[in-house]
Protein backbone atom coordinates (compact mmCIF):
# COMPACT_ATOMS: atom_id res chain seq x y z
CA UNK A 1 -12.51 -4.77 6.63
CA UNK A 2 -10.68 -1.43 5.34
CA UNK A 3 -13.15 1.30 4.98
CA UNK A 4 -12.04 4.17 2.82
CA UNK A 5 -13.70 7.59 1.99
CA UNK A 6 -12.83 10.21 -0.62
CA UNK A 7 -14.14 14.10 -0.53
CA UNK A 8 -14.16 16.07 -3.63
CA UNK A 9 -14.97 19.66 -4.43
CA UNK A 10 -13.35 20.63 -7.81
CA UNK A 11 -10.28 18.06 -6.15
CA UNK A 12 -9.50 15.79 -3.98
CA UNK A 13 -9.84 17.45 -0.23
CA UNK A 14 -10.12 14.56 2.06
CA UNK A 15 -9.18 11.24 2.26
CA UNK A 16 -10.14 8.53 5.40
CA UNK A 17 -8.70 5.43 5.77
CA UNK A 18 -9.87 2.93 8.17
CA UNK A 19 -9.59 -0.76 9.67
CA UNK A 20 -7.95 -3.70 8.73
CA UNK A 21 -8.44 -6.37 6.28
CA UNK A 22 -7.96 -9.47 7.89
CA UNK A 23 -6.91 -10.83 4.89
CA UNK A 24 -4.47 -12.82 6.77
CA UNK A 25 -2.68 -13.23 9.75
CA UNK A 26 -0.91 -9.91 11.31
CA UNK A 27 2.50 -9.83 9.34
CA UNK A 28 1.11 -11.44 6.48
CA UNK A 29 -1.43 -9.61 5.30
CA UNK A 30 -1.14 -8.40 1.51
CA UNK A 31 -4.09 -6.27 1.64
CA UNK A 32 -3.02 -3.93 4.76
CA UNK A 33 0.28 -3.80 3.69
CA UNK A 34 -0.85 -2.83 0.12
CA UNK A 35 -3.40 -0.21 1.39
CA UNK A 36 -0.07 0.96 4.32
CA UNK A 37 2.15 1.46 1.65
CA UNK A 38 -0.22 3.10 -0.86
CA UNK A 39 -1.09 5.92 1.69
CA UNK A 40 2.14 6.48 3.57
CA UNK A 41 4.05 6.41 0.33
CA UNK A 42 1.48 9.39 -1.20
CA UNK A 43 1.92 11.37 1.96
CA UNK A 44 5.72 11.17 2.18
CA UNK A 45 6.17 12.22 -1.78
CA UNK A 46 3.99 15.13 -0.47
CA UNK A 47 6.10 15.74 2.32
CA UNK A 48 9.26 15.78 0.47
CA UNK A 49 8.04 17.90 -2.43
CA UNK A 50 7.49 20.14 -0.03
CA UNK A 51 3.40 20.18 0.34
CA UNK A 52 3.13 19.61 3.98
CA UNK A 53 1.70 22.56 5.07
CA UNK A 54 -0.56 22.38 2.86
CA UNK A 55 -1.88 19.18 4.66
CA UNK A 56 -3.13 17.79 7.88
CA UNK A 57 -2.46 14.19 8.24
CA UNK A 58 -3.29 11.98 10.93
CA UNK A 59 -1.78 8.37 10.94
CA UNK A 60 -2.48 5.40 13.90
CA UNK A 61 -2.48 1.73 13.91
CA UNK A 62 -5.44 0.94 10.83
CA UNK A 63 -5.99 4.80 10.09
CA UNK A 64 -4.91 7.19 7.75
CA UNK A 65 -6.39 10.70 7.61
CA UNK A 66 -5.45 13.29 4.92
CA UNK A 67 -7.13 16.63 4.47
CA UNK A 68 -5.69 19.03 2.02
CA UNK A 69 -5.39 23.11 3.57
CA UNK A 70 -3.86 24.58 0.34
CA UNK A 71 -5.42 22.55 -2.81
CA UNK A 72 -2.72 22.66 -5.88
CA UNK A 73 -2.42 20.09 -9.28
CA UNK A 74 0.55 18.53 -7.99
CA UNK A 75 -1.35 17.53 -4.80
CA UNK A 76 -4.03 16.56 -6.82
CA UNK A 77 -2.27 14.56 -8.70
CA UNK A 78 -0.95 12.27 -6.26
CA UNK A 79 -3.91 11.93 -4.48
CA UNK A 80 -6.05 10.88 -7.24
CA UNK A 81 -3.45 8.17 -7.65
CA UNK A 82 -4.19 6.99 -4.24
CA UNK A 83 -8.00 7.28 -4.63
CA UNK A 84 -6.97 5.11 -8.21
CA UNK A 85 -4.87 2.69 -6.45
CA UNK A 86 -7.66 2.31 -3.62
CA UNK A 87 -10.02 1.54 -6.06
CA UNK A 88 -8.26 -1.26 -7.60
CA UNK A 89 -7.36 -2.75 -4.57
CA UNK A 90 -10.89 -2.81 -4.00
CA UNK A 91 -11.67 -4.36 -7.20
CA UNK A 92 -8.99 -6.98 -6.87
CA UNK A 93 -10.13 -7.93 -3.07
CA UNK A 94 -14.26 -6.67 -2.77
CA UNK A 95 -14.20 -9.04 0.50
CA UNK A 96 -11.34 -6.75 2.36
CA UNK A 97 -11.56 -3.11 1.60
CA UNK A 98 -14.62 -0.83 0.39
CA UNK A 99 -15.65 2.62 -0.38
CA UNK A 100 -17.53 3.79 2.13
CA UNK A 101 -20.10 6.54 1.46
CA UNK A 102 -21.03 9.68 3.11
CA UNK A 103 -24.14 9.69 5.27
């Protein structure tokens, strides 16, 4: 199961990513590869816009880390769209990826 976590203060300042969905098969699952693309393509439009230092990102086989340095609306904005995005993928599969809570 994917595991995700989001930290908010006023924004967005931390976002965890973790495990696998087992949806399917490796290769052909829909879920990881949804839940891949959703939080490599938010921290490469980051990247190129120029926001990496204001980020530390850490990214291994079935984890994604993201914790923002240098808060700003444009980063915001994208990574509400991932916490969005995470959401619905969690509404669409409940049995593969969940919010985890603090504590």
């Amino acid at each position: 199961m994917i595991k995700y976590h989001v930290r908010k203060d006023q924004t967005i300042t931390e976002i965890k990513v973790s495990g696998h969905a087992n949806y399917a098969k490796h290769g052909e699952d829909i879920v990881c590869a949804a839940v891949s693309t959703a939080t490599i393509l938010t921290y490469n439009a980051l990247e190129r816009m120029g926001f990496k230092d204001n980020l530390n990102v850490s990214v291994s086989d079935g984890f994604f880390h993201l914790e923002v340095l240098k808060p700003n609306e444009f980063v915001g904005y994208l990574l509400d769209n991932l916490e969005d995005t995470l959401h619905q993928l969690e509404l669409q599969y409940p049995k593969y990826i969940k919010y985890q809570k603090e504590g």
